[in-house]
C-alpha atoms as a PDB file:
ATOM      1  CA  UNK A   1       4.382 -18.246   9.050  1.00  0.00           C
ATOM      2  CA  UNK A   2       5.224 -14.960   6.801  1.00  0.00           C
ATOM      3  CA  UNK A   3       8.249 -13.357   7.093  1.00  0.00           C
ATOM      4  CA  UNK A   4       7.621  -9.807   5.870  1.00  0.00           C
ATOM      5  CA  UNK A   5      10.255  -7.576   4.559  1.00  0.00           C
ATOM      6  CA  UNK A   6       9.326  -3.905   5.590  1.00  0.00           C
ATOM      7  CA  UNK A   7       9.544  -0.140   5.982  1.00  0.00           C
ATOM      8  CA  UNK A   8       7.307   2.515   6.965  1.00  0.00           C
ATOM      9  CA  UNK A   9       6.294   3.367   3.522  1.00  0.00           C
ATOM     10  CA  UNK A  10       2.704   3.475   2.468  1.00  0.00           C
ATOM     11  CA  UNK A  11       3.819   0.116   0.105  1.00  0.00           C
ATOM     12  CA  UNK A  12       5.321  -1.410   3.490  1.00  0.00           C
ATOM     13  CA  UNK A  13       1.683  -0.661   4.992  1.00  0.00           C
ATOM     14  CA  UNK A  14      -0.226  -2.129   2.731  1.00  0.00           C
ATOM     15  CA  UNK A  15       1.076  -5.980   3.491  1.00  0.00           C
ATOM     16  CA  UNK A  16       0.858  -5.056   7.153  1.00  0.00           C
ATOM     17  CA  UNK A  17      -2.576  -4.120   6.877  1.00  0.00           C
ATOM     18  CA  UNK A  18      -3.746  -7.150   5.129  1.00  0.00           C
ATOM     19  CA  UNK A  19      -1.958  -9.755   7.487  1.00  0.00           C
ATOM     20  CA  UNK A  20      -3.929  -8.209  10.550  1.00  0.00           C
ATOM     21  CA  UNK A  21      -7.011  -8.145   8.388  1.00  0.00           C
ATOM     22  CA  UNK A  22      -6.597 -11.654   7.675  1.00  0.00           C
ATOM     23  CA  UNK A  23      -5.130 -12.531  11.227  1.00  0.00           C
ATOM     24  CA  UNK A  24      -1.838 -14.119   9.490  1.00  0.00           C
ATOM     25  CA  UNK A  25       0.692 -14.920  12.266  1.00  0.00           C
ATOM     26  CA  UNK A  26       4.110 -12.865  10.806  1.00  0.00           C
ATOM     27  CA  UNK A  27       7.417 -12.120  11.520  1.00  0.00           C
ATOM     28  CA  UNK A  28       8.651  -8.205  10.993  1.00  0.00           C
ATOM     29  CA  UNK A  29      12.387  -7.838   8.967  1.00  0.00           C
ATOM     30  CA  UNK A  30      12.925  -3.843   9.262  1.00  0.00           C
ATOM     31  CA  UNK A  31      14.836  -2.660   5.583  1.00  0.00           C
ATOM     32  CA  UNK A  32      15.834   0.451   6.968  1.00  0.00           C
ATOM     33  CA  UNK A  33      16.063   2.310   3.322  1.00  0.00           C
ATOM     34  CA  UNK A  34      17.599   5.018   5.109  1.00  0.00           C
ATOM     35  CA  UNK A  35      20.450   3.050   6.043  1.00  0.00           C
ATOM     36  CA  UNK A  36      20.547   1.218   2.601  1.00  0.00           C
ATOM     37  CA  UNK A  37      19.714  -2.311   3.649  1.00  0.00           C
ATOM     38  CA  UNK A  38      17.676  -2.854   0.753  1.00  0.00           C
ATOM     39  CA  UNK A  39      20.851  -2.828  -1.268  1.00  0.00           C
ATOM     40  CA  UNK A  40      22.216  -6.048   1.082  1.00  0.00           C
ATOM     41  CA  UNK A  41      22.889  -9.330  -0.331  1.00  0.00           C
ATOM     42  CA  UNK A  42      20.535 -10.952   1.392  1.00  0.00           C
ATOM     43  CA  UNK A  43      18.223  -8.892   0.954  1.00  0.00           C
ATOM     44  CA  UNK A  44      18.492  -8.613  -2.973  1.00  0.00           C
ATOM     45  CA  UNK A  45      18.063 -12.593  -2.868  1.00  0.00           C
ATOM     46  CA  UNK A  46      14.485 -11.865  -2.098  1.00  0.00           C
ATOM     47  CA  UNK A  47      13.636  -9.154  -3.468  1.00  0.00           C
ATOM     48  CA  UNK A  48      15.936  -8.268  -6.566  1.00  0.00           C
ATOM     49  CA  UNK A  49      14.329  -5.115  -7.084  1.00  0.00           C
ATOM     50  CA  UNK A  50      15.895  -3.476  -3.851  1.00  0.00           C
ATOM     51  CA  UNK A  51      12.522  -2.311  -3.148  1.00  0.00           C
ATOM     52  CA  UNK A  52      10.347  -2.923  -0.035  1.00  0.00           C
ATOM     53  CA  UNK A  53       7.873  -4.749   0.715  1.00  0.00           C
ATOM     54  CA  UNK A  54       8.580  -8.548   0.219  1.00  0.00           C
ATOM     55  CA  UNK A  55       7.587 -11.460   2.052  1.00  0.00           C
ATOM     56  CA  UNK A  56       8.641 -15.175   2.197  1.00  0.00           C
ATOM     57  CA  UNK A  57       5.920 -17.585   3.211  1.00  0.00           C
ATOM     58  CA  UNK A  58       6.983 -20.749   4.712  1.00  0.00           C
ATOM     59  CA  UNK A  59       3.746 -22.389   4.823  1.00  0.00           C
ATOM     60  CA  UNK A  60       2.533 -21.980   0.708  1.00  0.00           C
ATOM     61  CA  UNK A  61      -0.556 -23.646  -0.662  1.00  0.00           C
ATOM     62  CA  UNK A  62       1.394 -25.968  -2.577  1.00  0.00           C
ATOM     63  CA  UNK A  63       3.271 -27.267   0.338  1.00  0.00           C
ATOM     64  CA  UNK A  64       6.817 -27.275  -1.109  1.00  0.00           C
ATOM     65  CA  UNK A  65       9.563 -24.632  -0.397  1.00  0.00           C
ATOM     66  CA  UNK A  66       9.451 -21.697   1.088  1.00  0.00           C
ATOM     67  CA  UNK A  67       8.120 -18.760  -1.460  1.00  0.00           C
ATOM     68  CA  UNK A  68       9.536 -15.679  -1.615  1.00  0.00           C
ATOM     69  CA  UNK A  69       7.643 -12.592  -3.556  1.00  0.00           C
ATOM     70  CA  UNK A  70       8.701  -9.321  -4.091  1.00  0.00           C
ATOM     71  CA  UNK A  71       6.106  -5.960  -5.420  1.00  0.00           C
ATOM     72  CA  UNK A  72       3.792  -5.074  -3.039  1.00  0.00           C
ATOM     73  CA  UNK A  73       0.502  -5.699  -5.841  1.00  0.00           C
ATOM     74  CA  UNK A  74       1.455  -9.919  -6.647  1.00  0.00           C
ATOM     75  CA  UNK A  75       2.056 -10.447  -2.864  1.00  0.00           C
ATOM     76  CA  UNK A  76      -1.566  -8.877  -2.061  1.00  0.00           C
ATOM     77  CA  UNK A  77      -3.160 -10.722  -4.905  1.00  0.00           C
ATOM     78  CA  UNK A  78      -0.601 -13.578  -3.141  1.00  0.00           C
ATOM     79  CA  UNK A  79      -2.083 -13.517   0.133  1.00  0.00           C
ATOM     80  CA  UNK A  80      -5.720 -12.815  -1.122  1.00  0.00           C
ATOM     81  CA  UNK A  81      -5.587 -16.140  -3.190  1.00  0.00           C
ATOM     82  CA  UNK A  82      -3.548 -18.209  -0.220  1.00  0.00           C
ATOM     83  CA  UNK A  83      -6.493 -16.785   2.359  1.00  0.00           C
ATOM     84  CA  UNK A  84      -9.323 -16.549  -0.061  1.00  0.00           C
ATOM     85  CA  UNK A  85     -10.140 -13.649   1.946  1.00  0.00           C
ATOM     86  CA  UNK A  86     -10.498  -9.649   0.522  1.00  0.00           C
ATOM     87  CA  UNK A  87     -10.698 -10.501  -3.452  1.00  0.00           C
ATOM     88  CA  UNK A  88     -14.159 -12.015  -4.690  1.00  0.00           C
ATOM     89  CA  UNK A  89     -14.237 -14.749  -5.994  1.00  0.00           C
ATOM     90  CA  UNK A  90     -16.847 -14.073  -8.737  1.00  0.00           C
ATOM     91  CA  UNK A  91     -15.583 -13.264 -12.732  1.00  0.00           C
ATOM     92  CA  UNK A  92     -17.142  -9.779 -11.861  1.00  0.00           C
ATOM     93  CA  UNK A  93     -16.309  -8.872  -8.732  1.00  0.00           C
ATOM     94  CA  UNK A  94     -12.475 -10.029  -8.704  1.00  0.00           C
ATOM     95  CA  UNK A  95     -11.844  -7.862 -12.183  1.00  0.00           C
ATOM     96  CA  UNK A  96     -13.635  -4.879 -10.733  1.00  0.00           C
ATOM     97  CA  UNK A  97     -11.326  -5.016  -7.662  1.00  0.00           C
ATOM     98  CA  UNK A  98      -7.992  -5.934  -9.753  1.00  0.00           C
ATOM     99  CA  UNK A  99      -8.210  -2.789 -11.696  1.00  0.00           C
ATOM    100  CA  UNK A 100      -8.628  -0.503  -8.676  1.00  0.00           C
ATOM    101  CA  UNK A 101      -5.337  -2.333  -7.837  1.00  0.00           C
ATOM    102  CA  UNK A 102      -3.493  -1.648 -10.814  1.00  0.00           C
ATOM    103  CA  UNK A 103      -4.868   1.450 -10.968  1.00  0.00           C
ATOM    104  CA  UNK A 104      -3.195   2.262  -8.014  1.00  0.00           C
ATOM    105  CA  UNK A 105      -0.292   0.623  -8.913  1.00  0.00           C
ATOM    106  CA  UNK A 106       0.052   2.233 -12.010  1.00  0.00           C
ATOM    107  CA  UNK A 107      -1.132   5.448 -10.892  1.00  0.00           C
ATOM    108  CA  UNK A 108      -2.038   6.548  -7.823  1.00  0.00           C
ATOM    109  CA  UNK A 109       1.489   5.447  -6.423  1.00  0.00           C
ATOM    110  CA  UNK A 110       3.725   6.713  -9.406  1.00  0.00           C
ATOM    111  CA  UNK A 111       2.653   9.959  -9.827  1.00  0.00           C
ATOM    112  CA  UNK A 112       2.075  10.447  -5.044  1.00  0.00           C
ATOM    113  CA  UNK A 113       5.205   8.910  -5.092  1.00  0.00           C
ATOM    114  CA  UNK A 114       7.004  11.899  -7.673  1.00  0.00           C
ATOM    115  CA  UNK A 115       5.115  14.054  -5.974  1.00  0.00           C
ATOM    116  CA  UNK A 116       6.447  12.934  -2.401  1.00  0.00           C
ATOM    117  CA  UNK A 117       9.901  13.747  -4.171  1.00  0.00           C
ATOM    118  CA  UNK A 118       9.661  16.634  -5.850  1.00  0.00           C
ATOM    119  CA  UNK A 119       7.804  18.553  -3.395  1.00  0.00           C
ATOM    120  CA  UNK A 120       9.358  17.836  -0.217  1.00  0.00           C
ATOM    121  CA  UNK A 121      12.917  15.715  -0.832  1.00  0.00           C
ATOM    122  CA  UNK A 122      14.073  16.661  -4.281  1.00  0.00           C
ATOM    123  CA  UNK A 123      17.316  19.300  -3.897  1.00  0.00           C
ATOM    124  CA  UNK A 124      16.257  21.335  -6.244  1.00  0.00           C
ATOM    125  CA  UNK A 125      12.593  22.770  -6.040  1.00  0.00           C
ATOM    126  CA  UNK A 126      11.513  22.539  -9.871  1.00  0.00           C
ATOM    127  CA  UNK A 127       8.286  24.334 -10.049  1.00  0.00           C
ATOM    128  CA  UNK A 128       7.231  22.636 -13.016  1.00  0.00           C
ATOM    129  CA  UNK A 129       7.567  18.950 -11.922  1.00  0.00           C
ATOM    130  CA  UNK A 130       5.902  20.127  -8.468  1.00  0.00           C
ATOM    131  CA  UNK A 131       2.890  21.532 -10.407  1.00  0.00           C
ATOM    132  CA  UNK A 132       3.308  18.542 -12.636  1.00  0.00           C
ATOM    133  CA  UNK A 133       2.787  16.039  -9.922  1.00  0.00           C
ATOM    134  CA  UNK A 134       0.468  17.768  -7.495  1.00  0.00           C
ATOM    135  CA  UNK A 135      -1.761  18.013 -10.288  1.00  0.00           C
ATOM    136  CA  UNK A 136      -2.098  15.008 -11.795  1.00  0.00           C
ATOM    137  CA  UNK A 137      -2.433  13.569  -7.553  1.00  0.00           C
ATOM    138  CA  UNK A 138      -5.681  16.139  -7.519  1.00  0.00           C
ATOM    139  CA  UNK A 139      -7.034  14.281 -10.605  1.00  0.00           C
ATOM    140  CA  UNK A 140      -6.952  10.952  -9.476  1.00  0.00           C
ATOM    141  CA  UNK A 141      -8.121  11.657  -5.848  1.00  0.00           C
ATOM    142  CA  UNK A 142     -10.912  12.907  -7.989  1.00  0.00           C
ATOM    143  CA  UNK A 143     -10.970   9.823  -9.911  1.00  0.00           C
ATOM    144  CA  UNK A 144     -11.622   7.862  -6.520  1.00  0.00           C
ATOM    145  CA  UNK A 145     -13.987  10.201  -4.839  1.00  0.00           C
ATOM    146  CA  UNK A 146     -16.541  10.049  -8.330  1.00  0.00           C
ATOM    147  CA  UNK A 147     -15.515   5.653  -7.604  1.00  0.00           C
ATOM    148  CA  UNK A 148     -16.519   6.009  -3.911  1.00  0.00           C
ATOM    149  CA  UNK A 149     -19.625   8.521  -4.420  1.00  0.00           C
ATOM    150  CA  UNK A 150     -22.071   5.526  -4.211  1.00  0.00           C
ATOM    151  CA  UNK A 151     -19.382   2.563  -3.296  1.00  0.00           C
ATOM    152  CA  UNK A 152     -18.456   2.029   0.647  1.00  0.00           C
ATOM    153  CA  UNK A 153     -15.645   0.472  -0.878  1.00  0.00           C
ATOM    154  CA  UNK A 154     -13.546   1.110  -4.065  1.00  0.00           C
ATOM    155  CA  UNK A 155     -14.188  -2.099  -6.045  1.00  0.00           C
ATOM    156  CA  UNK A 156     -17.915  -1.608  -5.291  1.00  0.00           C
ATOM    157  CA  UNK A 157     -18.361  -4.613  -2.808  1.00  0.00           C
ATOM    158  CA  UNK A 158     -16.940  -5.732  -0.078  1.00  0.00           C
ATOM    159  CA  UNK A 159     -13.372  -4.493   1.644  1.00  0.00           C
ATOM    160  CA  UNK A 160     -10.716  -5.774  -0.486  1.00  0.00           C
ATOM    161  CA  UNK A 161      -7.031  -5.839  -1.383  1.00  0.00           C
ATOM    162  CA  UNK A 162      -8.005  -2.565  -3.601  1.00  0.00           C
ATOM    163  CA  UNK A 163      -8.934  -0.618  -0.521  1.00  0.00           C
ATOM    164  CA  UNK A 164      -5.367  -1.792   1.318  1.00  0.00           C
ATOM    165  CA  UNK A 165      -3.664  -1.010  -1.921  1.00  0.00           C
ATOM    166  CA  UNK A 166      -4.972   2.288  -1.746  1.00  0.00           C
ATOM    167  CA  UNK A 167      -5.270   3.705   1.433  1.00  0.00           C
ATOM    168  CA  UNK A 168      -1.787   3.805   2.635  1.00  0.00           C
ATOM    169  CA  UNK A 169      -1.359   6.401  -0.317  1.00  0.00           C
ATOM    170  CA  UNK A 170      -3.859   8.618   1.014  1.00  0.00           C
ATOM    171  CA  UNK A 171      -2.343   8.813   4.451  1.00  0.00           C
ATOM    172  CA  UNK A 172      -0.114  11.292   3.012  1.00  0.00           C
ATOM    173  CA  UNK A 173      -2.238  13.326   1.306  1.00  0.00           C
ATOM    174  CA  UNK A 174      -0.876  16.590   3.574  1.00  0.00           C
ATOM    175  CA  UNK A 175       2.764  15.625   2.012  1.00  0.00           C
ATOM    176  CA  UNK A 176       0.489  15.446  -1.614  1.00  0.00           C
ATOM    177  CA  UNK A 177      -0.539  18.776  -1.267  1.00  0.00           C
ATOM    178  CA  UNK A 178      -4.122  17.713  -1.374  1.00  0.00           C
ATOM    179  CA  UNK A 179      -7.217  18.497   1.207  1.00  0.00           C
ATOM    180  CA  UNK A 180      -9.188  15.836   1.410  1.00  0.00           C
ATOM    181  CA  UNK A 181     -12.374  18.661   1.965  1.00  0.00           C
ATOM    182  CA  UNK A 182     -12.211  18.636  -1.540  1.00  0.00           C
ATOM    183  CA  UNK A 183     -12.822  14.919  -1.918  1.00  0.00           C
ATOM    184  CA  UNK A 184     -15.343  14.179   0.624  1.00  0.00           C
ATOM    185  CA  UNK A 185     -16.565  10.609  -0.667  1.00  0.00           C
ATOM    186  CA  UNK A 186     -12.806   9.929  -0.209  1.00  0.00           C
ATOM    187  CA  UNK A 187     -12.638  11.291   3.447  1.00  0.00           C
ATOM    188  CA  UNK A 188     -15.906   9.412   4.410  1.00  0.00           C
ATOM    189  CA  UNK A 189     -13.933   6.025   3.420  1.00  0.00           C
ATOM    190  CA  UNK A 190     -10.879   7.204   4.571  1.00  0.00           C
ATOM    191  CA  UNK A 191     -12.046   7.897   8.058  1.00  0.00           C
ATOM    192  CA  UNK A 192     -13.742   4.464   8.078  1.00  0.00           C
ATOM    193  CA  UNK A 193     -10.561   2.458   7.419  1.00  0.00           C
ATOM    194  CA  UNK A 194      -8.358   4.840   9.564  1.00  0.00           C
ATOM    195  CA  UNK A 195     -10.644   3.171  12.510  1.00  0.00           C
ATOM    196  CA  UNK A 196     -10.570  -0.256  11.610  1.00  0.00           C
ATOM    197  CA  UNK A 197      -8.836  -2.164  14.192  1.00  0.00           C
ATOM    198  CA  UNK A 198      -6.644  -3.918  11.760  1.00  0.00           C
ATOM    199  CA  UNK A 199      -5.414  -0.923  10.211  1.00  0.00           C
ATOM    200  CA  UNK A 200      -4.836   0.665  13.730  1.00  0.00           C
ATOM    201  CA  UNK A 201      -2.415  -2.201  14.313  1.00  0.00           C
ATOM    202  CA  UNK A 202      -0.539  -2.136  11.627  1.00  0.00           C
ATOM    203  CA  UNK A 203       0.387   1.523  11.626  1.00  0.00           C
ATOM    204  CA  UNK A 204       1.173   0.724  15.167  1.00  0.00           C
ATOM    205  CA  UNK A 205       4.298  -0.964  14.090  1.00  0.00           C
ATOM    206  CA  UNK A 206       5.633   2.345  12.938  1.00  0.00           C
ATOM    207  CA  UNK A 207       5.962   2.891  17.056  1.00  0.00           C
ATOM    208  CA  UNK A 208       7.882  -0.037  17.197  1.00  0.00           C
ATOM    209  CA  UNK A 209      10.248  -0.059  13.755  1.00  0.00           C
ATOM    210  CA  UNK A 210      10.708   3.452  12.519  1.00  0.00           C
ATOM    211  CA  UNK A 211       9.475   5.423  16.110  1.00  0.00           C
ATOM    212  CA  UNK A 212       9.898   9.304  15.555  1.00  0.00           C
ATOM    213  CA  UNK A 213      12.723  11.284  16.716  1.00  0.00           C
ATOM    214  CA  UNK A 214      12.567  13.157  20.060  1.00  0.00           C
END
């Protein structure tokens, strides 16, 4: 069983997507951020960080203790490796997909992420960090539509951990200031994984965690 730490962030969705993918029995922890729970003890035992996601899985490979990971990236390439399911398996295949997940890790998210603040949260509207950040979001959706002009998937297989890593991101592209018109090899794929049923289920838990305000 997987306990999974989580908000409805698009690195909360991510985990959520690939345990319904992978048809991993879990149990949901809401961290309402909002309300500062990731800053609780018990909470900071597992994730130190005081970020969401995290997971502990009781059942691990090894079959010792309980496991505990924290950064939504290692428990992906976690669960990928405990499942053998989403990340190939050949030298070529699993490199291609682990830099599409640390690109999105070290890019993608960043730079949506400061533009998430900036543009819609920050208290001050700074004109040159909005610019700044909606830019540099433009250039790597452009980035992944040139990946995705002739890939159904962003590692250039199969569906994988880079896809999950990346989607959730692109959820909020309105928030982004980006039209995803302009990237229409990312729309095609986005559309596609919008519909897939385990995807549909996992965003479903926003209903049932975070449901919005009447």
């Amino acid at each position: 069983m997987i306990d999974l730490y989580y908000w409805t962030t698009p690195n909360g969705h991510k985990i959520s997507i690939f345990l319904e993918e992978a048809g991993l029995p879990y149990n949901v922890y809401p961290i309402n951020i909002s309300q500062n729970d990731q800053f609780k003890p018990e909470f900071l035992k597992i994730s130190p960080n005081n970020k969401i996601p995290a997971i502990v899985d009781h059942e691990p490979a090894d079959g010792g203790a309980a496991l505990s990971l924290f950064e939504s990236g290692a428990i992906l390439l976690y669960l990928a490796e405990k499942t053998g399911k989403f990340l190939p398996k050949d030298l070529r295949g699993r490199q291609q997909t682990l830099q599409w997940l640390f690109w999105q890790m070290g890019g993608l998210g960043p730079m949506a992420g400061q533009n998430h603040h900036f543009s819609q949260f920050a208290p001050e509207k700074i004109p040159y960090a909005i610019k700044r950040y909606i830019d540099e979001t433009a250039r790597l959706y452009g980035v992944l539509d040139k990946q995705l002009a002739n890939n159904d998937f962003v590692a250039g297989g199969e569906y994988s951990i880079a896809d999950m890593a990346i989607y959730p991101w692109i959820v909020s592209h309105k928030w982004q200031s980006q039209n995803l018109e302009d990237f229409p090899n990312v729309l095609r794929w986005f559309n596609h994984i919008q519909n897939r049923p385990a995807t549909v289920k996992a965003y479903a838990l926003v209903g049932k965690v975070n449901p919005p305000k009447p």
